[in-house]
C-alpha atoms as a PDB file:
ATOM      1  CA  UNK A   1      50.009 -14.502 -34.513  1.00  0.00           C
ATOM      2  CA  UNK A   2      47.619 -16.455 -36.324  1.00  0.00           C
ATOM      3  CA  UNK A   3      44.486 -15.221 -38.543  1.00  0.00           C
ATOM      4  CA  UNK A   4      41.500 -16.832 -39.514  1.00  0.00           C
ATOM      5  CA  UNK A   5      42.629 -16.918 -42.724  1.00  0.00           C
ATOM      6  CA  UNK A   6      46.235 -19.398 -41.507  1.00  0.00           C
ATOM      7  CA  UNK A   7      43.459 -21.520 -40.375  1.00  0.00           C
ATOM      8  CA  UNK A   8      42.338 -24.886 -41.998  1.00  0.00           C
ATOM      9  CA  UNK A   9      38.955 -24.824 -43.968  1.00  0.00           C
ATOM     10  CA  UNK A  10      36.018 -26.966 -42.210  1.00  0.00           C
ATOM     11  CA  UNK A  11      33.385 -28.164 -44.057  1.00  0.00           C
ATOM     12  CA  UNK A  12      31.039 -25.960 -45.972  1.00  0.00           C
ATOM     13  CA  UNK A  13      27.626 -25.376 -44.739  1.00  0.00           C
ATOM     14  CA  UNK A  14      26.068 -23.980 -47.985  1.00  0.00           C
ATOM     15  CA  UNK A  15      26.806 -24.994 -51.297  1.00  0.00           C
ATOM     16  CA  UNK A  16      27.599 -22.636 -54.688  1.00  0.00           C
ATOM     17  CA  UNK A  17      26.397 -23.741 -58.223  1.00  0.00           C
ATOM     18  CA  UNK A  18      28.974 -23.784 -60.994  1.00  0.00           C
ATOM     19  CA  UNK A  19      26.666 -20.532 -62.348  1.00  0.00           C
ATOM     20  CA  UNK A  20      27.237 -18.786 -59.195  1.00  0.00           C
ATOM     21  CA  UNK A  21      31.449 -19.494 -58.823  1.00  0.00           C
ATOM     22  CA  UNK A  22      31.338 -18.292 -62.559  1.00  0.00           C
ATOM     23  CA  UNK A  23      29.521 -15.052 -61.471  1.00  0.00           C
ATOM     24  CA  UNK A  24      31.423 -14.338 -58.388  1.00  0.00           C
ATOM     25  CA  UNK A  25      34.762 -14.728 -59.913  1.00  0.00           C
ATOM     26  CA  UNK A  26      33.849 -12.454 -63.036  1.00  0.00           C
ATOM     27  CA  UNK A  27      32.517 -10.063 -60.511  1.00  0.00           C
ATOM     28  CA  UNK A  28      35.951 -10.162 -58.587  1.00  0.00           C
ATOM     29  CA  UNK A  29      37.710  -9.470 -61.559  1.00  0.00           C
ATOM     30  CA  UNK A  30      35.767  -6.500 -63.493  1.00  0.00           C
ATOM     31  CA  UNK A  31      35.444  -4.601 -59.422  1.00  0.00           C
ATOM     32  CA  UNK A  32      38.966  -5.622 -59.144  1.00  0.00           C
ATOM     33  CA  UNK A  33      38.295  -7.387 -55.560  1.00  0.00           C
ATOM     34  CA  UNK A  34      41.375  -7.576 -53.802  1.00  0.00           C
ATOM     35  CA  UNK A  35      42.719 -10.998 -53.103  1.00  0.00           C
ATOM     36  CA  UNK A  36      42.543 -11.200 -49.150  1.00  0.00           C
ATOM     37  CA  UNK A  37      38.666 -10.494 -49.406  1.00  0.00           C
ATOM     38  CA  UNK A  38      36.460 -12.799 -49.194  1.00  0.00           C
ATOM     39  CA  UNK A  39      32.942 -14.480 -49.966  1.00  0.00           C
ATOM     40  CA  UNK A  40      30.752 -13.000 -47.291  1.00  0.00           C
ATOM     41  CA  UNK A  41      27.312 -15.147 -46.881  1.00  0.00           C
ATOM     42  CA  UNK A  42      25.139 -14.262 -44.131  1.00  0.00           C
ATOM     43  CA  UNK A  43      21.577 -13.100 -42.651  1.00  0.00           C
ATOM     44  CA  UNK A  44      20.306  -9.668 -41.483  1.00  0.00           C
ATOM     45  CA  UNK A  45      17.327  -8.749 -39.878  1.00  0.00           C
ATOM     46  CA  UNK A  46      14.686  -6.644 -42.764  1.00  0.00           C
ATOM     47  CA  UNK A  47      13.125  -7.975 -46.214  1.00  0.00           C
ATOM     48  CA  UNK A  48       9.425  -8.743 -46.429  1.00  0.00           C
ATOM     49  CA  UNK A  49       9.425 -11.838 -44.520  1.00  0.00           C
ATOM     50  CA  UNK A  50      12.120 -11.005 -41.598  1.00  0.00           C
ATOM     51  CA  UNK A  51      15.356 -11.633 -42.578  1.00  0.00           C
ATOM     52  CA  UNK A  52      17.260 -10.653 -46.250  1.00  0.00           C
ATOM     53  CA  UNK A  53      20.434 -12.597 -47.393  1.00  0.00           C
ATOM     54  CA  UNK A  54      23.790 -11.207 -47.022  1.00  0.00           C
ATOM     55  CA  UNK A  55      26.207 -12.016 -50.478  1.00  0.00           C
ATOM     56  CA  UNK A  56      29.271  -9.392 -50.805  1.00  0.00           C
ATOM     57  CA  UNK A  57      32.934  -9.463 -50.910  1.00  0.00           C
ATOM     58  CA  UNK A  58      34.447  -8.381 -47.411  1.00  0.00           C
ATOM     59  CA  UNK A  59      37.121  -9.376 -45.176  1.00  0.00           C
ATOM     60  CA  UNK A  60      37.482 -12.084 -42.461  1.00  0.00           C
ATOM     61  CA  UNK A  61      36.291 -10.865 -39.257  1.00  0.00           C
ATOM     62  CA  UNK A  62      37.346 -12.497 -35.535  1.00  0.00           C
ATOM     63  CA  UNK A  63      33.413 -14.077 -35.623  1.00  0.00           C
ATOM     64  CA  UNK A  64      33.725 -15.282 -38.828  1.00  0.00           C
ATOM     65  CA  UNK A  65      34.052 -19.172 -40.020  1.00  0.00           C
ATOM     66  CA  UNK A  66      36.084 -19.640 -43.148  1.00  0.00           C
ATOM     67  CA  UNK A  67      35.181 -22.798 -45.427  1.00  0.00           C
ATOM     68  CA  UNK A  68      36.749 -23.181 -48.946  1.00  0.00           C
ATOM     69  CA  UNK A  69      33.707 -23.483 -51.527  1.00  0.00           C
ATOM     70  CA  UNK A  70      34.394 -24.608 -55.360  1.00  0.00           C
ATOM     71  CA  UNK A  71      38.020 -22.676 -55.207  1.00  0.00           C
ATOM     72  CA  UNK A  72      35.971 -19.667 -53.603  1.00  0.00           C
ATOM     73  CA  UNK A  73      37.177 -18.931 -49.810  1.00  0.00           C
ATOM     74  CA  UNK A  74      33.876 -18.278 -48.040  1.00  0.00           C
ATOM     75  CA  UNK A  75      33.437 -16.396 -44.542  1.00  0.00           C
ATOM     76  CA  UNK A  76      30.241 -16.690 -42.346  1.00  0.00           C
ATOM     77  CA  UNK A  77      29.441 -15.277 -39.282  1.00  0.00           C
ATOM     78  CA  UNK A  78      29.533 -18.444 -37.054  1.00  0.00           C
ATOM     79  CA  UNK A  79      25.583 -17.222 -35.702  1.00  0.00           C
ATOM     80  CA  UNK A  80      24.162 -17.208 -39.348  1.00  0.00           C
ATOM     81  CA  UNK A  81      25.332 -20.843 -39.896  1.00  0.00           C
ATOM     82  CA  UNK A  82      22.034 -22.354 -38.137  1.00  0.00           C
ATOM     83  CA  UNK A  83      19.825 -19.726 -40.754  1.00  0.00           C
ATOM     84  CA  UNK A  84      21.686 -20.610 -43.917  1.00  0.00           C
ATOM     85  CA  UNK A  85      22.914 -24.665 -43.560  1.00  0.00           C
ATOM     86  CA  UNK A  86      22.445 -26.500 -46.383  1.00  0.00           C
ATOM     87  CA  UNK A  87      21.537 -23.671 -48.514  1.00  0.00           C
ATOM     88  CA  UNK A  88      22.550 -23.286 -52.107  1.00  0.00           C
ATOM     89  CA  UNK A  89      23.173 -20.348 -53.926  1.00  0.00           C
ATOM     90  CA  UNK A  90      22.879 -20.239 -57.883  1.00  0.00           C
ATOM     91  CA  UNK A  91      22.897 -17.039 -60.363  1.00  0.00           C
ATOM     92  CA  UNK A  92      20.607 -17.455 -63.352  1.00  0.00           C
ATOM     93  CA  UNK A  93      20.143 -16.173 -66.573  1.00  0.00           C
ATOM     94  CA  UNK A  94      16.702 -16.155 -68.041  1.00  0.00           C
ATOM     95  CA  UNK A  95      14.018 -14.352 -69.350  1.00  0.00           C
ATOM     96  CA  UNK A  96      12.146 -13.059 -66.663  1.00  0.00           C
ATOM     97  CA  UNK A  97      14.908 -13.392 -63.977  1.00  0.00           C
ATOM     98  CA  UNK A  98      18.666 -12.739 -63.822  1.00  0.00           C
ATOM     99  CA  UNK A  99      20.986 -12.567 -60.722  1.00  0.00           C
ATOM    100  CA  UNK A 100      21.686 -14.935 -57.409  1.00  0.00           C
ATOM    101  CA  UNK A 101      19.222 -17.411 -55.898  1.00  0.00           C
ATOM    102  CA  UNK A 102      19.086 -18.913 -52.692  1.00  0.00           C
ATOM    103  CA  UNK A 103      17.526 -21.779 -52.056  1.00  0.00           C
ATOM    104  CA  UNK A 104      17.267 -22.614 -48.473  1.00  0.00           C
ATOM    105  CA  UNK A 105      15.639 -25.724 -46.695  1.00  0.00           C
ATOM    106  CA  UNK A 106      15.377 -23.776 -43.588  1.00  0.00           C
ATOM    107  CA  UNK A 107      13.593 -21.029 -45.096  1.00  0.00           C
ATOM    108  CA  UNK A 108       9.751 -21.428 -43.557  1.00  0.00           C
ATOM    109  CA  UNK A 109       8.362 -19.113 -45.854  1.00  0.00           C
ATOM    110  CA  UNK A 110       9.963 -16.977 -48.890  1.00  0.00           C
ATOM    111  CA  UNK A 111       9.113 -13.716 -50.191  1.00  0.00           C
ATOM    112  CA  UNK A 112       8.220 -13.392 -54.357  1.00  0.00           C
ATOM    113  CA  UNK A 113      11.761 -11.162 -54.559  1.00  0.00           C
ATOM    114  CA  UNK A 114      13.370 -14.260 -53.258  1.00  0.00           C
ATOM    115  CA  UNK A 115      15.792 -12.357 -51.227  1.00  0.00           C
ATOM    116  CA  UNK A 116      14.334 -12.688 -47.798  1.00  0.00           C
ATOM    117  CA  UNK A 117      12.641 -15.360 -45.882  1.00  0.00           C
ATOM    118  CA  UNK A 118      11.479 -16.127 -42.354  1.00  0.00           C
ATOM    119  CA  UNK A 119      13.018 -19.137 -40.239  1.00  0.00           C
END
């Protein structure tokens, strides 16, 4: 029987800074992720402004589109994709702000924490 994960990659809807793949994969190493998970992006209802961003390691799920993303195998719930397309995600490092940022054209409105937005 074939999984999602025998099937071909389609093109990526978001995209992932070389500051984020370098994040992710040094977080996949020092939690020792196992190798079938993957990069889960997504939406959930909550944050200030309606919805909060989804970013975790998980595994592929019957609902789930797979895309391969700078050598990082990404999974996204096929609903989220019209939320999240064309979205990048980038992890900083500076003085007043460290950690992942989203920046999303479909966002109407953002909240200061930059973690949840309304569409």
């Amino acid at each position: 029987m074939e999984t999602l994960l025998d099937t071909p990659a389609v093109a990526a809807p978001i995209m992932l800074t070389n500051g984020a793949v370098e994040q992710l994969n040094t977080i996949r190493q020092q939690e020792n992720i196992p190798a079938d998970y993957c990069l889960r992006v997504g939406v959930k209802g909550g944050g200030c402004s309606g919805f909060s961003y989804v970013l975790g390691f998980d595994q592929a799920q019957d609902n789930d589109d797979l895309f391969e993303i700078n050598g990082i195998r990404v999974v996204m719930n096929k609903a989220h994709a019209i939320y999240l397309l064309g979205m990048e995600v980038d992890f900083v490092t500076g003085l007043e702000n460290r950690g992942f940022t989203f920046n999303n054209p479909n966002a109407s409105s953002t909240c200061g924490c930059g973690t949840s937005f309304s569409a």
